[in-house]
N, C-alpha and C. Protein backbone atom coordinates (compact mmCIF):
# COMPACT_ATOMS: atom_id res chain seq x y z
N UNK A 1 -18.76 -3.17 13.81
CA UNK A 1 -19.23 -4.24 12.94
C UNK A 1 -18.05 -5.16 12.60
N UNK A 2 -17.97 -6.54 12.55
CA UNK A 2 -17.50 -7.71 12.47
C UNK A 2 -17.55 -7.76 10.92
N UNK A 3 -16.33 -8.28 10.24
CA UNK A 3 -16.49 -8.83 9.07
C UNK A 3 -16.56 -10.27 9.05
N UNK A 4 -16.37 -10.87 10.46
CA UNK A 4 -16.56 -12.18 10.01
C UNK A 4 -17.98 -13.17 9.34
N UNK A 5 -18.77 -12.81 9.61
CA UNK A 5 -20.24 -12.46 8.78
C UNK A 5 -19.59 -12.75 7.44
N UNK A 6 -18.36 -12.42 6.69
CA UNK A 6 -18.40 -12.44 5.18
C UNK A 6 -17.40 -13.27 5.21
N UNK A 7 -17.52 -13.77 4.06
CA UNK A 7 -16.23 -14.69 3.83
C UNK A 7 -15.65 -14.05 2.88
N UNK A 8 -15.52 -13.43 1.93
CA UNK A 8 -14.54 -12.41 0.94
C UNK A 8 -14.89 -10.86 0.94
N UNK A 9 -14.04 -10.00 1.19
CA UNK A 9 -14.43 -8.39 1.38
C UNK A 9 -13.68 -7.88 0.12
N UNK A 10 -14.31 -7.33 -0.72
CA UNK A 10 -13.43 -6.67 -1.75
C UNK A 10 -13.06 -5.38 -1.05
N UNK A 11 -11.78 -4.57 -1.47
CA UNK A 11 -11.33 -3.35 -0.55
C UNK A 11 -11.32 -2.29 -1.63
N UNK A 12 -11.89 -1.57 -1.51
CA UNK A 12 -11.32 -0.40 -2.40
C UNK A 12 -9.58 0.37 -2.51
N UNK A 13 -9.43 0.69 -2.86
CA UNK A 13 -8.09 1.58 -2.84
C UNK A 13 -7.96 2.34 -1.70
N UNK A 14 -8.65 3.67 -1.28
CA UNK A 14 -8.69 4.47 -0.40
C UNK A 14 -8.22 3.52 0.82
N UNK A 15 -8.61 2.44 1.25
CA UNK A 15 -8.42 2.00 2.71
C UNK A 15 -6.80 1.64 2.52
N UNK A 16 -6.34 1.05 1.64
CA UNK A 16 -4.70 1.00 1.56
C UNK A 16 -4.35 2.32 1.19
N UNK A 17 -4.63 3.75 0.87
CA UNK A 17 -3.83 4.73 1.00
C UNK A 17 -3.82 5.37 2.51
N UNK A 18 -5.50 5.22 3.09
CA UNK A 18 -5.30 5.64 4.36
C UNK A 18 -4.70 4.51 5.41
N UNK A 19 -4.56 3.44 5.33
CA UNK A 19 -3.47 2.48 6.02
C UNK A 19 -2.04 2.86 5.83
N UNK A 20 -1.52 3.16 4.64
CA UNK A 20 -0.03 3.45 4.55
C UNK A 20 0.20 5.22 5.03
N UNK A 21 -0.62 6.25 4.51
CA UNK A 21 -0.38 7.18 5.14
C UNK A 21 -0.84 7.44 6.70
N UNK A 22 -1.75 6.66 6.83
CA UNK A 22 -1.92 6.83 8.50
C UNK A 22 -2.58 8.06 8.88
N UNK A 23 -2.58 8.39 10.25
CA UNK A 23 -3.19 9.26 10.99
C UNK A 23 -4.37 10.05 10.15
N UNK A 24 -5.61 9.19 10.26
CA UNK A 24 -6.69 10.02 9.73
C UNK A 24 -7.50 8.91 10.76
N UNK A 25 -8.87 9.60 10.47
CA UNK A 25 -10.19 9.18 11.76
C UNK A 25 -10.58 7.40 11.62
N UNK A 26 -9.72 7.10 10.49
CA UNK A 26 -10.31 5.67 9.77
C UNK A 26 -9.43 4.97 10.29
N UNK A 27 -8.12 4.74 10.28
CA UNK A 27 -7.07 4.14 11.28
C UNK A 27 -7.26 2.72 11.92
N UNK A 28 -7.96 2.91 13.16
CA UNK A 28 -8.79 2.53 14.00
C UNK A 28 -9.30 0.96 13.09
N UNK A 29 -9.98 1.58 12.73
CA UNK A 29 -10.88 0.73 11.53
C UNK A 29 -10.11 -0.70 10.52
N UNK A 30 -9.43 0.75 9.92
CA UNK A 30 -8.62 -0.15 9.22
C UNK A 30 -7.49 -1.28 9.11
N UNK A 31 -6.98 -0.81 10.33
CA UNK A 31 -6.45 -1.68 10.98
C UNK A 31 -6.75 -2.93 11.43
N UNK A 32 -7.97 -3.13 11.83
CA UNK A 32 -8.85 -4.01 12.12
C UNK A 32 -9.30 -4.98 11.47
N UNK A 33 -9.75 -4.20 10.06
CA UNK A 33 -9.79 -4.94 9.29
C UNK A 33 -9.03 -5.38 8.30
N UNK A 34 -7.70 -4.98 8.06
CA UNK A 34 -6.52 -5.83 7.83
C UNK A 34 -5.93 -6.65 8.56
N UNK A 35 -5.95 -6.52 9.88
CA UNK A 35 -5.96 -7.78 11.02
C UNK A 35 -6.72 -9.17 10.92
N UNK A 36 -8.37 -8.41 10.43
CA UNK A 36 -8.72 -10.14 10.38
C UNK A 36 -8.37 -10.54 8.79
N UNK A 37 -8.36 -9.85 7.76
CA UNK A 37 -7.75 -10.60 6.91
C UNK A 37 -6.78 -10.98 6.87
N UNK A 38 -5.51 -10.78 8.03
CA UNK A 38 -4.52 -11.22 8.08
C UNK A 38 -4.19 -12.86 8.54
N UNK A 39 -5.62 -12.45 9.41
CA UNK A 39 -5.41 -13.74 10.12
C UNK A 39 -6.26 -15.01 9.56
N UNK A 40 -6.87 -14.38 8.43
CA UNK A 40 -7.69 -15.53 7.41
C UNK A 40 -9.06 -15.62 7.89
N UNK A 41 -9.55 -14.82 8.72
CA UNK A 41 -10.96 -14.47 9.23
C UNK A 41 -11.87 -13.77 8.07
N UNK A 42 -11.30 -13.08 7.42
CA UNK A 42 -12.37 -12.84 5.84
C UNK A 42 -11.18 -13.13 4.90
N UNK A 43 -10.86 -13.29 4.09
CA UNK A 43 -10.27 -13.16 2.48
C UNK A 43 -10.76 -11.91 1.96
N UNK A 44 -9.59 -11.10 1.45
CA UNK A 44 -9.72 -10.05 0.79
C UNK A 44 -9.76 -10.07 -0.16
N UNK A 45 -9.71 -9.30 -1.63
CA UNK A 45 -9.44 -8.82 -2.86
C UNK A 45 -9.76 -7.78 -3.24
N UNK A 46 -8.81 -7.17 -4.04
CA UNK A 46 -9.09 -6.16 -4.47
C UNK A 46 -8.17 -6.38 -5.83
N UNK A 47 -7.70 -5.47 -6.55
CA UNK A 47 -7.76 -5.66 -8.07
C UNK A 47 -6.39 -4.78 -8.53
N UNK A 48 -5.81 -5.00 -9.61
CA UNK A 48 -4.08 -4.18 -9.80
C UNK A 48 -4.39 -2.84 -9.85
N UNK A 49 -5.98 -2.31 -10.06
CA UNK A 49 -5.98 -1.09 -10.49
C UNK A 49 -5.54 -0.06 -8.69
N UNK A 50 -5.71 -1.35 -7.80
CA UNK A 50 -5.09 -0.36 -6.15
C UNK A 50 -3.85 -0.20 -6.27
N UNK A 51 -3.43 -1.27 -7.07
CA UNK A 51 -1.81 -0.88 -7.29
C UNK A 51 -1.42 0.24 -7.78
N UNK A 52 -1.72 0.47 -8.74
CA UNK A 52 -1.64 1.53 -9.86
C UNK A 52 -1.80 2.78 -9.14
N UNK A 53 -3.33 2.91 -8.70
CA UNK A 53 -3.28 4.12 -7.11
C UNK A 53 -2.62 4.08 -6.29
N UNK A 54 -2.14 3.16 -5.26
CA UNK A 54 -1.20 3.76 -4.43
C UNK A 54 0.19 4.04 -4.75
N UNK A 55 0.54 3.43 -6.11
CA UNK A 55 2.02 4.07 -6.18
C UNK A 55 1.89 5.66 -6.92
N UNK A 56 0.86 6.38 -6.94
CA UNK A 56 1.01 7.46 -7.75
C UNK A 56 1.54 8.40 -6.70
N UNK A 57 1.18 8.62 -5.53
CA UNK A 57 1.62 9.53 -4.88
C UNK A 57 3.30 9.00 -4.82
N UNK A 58 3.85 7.65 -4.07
CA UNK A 58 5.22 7.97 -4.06
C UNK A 58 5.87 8.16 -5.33
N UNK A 59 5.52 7.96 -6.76
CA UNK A 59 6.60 8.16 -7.75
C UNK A 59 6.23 9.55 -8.37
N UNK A 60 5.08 10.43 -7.62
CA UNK A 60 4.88 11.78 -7.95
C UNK A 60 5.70 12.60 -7.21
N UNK A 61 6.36 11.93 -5.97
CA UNK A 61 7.46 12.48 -5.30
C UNK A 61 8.64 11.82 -5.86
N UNK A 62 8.85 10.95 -6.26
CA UNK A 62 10.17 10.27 -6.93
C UNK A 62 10.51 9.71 -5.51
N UNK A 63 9.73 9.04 -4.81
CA UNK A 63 10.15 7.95 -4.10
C UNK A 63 9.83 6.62 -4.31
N UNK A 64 11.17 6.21 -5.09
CA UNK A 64 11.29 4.68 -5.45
C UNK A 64 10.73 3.73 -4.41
N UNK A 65 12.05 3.98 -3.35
CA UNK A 65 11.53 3.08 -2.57
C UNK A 65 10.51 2.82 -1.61
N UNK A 66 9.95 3.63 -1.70
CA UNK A 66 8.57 3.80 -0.98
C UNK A 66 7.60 2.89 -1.75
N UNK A 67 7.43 3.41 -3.39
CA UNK A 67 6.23 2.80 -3.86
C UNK A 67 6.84 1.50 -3.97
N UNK A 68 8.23 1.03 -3.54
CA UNK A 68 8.49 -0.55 -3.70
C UNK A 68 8.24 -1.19 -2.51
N UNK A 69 8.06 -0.10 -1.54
CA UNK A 69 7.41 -0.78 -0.11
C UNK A 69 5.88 -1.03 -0.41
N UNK A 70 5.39 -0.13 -0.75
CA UNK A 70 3.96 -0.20 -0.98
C UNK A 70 3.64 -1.37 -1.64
N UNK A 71 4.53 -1.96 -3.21
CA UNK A 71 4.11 -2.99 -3.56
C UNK A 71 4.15 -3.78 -3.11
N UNK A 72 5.65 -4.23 -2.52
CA UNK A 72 5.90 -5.58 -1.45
C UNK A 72 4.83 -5.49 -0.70
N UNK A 73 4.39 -4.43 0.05
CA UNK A 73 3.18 -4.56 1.18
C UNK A 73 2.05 -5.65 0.86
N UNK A 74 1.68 -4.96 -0.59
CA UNK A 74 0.46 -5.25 -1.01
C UNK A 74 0.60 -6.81 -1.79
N UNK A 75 2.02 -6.97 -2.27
CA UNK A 75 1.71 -8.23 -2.82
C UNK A 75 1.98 -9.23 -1.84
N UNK A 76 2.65 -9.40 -0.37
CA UNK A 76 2.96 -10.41 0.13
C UNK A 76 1.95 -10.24 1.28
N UNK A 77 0.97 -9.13 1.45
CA UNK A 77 -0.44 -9.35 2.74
C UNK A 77 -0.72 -10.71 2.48
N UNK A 78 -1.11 -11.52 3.76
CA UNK A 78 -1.82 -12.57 4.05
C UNK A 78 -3.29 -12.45 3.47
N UNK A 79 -3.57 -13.91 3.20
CA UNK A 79 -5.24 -13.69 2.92
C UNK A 79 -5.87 -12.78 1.59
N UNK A 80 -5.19 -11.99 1.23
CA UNK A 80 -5.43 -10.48 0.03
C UNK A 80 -4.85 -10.94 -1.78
N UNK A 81 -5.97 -11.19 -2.49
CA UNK A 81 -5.71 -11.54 -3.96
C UNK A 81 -5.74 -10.44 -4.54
N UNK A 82 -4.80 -10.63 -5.49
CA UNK A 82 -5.07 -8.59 -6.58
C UNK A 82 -5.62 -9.44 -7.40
N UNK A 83 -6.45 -8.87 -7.98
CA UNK A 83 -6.79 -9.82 -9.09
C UNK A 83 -6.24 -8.86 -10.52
N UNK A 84 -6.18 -9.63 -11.22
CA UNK A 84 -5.54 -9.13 -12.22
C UNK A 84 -6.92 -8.72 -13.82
N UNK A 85 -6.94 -7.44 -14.48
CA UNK A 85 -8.22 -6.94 -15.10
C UNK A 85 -7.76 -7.83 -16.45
N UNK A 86 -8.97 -8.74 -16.90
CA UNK A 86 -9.25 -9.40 -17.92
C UNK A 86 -10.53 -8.79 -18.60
N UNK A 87 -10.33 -9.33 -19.99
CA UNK A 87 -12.06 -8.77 -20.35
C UNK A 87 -12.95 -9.11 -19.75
N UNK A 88 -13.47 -9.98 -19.42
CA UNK A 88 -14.37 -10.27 -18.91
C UNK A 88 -14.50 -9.15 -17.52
N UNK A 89 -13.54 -9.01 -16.86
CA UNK A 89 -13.26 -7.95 -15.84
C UNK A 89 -13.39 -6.43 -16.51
N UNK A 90 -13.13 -6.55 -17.31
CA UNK A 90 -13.57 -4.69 -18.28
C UNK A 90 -14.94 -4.43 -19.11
N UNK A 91 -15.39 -5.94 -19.14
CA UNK A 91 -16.39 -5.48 -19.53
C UNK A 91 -17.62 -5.58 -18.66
N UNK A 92 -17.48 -6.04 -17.30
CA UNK A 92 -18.42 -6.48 -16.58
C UNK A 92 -18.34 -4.57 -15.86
N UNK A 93 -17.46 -4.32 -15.60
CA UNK A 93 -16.89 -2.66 -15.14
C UNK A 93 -17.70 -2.12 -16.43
N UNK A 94 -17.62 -2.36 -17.14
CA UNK A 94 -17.80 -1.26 -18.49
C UNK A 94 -19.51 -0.73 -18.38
N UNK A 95 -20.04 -2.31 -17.81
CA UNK A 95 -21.78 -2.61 -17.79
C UNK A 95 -21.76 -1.79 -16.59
N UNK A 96 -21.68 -1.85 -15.62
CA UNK A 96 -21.94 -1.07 -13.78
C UNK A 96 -21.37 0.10 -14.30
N UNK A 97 -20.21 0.88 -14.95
CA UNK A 97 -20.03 2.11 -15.32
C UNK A 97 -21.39 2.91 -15.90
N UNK A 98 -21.95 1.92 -16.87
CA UNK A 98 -23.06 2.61 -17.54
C UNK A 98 -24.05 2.79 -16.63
N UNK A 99 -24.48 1.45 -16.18
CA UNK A 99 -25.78 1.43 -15.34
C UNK A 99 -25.83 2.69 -14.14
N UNK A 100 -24.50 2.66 -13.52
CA UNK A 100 -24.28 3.44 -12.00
C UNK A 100 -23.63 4.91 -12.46
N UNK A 101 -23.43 5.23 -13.45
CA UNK A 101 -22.20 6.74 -13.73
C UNK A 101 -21.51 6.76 -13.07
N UNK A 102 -20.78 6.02 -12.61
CA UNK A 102 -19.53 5.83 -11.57
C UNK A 102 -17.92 5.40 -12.08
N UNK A 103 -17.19 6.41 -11.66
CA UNK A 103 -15.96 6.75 -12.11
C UNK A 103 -15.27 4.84 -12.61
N UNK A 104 -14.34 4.84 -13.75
CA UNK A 104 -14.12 3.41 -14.07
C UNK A 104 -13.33 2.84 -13.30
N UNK A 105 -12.21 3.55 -12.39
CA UNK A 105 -11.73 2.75 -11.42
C UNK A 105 -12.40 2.16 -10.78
N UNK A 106 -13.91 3.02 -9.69
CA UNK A 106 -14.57 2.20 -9.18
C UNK A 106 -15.73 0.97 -9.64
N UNK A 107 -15.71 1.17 -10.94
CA UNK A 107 -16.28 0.26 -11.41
C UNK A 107 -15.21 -1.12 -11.79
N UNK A 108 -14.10 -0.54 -11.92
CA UNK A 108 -12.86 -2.19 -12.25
C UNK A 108 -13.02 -2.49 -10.85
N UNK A 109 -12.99 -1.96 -9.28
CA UNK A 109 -12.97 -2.32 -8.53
C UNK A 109 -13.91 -3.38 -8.07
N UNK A 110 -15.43 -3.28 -7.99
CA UNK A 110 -16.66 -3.64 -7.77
C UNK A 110 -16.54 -4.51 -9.03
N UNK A 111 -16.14 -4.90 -9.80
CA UNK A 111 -16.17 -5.87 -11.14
C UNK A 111 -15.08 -6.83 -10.88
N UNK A 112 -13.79 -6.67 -10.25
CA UNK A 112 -12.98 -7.62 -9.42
C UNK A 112 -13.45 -8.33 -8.47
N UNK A 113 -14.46 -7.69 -6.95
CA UNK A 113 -14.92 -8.23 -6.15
C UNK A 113 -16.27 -9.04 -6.27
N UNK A 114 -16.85 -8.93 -7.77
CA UNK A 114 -17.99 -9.69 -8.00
C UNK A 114 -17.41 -10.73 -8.67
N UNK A 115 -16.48 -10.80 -9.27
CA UNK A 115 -16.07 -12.02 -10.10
C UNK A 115 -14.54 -12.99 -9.13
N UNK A 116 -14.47 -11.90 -7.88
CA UNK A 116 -14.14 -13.00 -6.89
C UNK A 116 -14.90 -13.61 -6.13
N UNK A 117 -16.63 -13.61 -6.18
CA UNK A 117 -16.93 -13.91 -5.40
C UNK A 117 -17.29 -13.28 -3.79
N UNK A 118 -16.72 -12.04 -3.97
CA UNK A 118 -17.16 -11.18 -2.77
C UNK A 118 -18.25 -11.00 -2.38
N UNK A 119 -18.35 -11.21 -0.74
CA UNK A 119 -20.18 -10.57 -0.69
C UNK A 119 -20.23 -9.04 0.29
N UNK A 120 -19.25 -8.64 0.06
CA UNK A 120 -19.36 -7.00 0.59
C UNK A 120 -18.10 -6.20 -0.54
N UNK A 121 -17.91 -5.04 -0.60
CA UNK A 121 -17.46 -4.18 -1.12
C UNK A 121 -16.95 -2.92 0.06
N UNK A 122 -16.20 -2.52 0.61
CA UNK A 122 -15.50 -1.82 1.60
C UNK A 122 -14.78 -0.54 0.88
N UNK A 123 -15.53 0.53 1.37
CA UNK A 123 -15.34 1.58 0.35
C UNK A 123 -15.20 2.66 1.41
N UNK A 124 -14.78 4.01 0.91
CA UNK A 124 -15.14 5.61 1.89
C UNK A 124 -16.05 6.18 1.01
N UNK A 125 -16.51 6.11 -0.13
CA UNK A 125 -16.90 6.40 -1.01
C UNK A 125 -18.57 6.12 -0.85
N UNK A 126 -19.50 7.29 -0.72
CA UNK A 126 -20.41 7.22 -0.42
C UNK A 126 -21.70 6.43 -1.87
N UNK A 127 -21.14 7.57 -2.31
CA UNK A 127 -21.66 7.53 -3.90
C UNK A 127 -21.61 6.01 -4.08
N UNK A 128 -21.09 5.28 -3.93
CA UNK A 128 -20.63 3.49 -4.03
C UNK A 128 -21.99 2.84 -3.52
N UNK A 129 -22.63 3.76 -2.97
CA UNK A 129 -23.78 2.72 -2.08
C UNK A 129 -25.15 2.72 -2.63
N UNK A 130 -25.04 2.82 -4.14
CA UNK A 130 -26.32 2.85 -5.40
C UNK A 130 -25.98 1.26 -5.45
N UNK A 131 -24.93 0.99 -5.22
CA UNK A 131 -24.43 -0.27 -6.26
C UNK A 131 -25.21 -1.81 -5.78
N UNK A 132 -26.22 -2.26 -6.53
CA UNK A 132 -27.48 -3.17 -6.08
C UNK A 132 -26.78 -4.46 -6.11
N UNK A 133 -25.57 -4.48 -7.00
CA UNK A 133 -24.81 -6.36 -7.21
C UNK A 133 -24.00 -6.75 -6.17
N UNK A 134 -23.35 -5.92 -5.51
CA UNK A 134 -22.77 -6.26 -3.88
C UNK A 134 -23.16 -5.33 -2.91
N UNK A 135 -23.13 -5.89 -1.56
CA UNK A 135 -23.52 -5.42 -0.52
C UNK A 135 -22.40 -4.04 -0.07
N UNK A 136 -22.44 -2.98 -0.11
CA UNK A 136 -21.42 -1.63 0.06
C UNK A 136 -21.49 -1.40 1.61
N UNK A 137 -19.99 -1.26 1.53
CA UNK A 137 -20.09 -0.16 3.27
C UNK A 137 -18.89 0.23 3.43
N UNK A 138 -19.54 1.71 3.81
CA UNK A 138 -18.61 2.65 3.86
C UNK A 138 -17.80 2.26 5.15
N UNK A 139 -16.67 3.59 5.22
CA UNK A 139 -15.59 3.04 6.46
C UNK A 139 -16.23 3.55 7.59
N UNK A 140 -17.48 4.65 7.81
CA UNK A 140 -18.29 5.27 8.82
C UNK A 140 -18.94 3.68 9.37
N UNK A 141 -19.41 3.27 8.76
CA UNK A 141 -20.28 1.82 8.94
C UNK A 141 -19.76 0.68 9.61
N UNK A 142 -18.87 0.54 9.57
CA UNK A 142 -17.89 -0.12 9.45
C UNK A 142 -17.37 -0.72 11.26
């Protein structure tokens, strides 16, 4: 499946931990689709709370410079907005938390990509695919 069909893909977290750690079945995939957002074929976003996740594993090892690779990674990707959580962003999460019982990260996530304008949501996360306000798909789908 082609993302060019969309013009903004919100990303979940998981696809930037399995991009930086690598070698898992998704790879393939992911790659792919950081390629065309690289190349300005969809626009990404995703939200500071990926930040916040991917540096937990390197500063749970006390590798500085790792999670300072990770950030540089993530803040200078082509095409890819973090968006930054405002109220309006916590409370729109706060509403889909209630409605969906779904953990609040993934609800700040899916509350970033609706108020960028996203018309898909890119997740591994199955459970994600109740969610009726954007279009979900998992990385199997994909």
């Amino acid at each position: 499946m082609s993302l060019r069909s969309y013009k903004i893909a919100a990303l979940d977290t998981m696809l930037f931990i399995y991009h930086f750690e690598g070698d898992n079945q998704y790879s393939a995939k992911i790659a792919k689709l950081l390629s065309e957002i690289e190349k300005g074929a969809v626009k990404g976003i995703t939200s500071v709370v990926t930040l916040s996740e991917i540096l937990i594993g390197p500063l749970t090892n006390n590798n500085i410079d790792l999670a300072d690779e990770y950030k540089n990674a993530l803040n200078s990707f082509p095409h890819l907005k973090i968006m930054e959580i405002n109220q309006y962003a916590a409370t729109l999460a706060a509403s889909l938390k209630a409605k969906y019982k779904i953990k609040l990260p993934d609800a700040l996530q899916i509350a970033a990509g609706l108020i960028s304008g996203a018309d898909v949501f890119i997740t591994n996360d199955k459970k994600l695919k109740k969610i009726k306000e954007i279009k979900v798909i998992t990385l199997d789908k994909l």
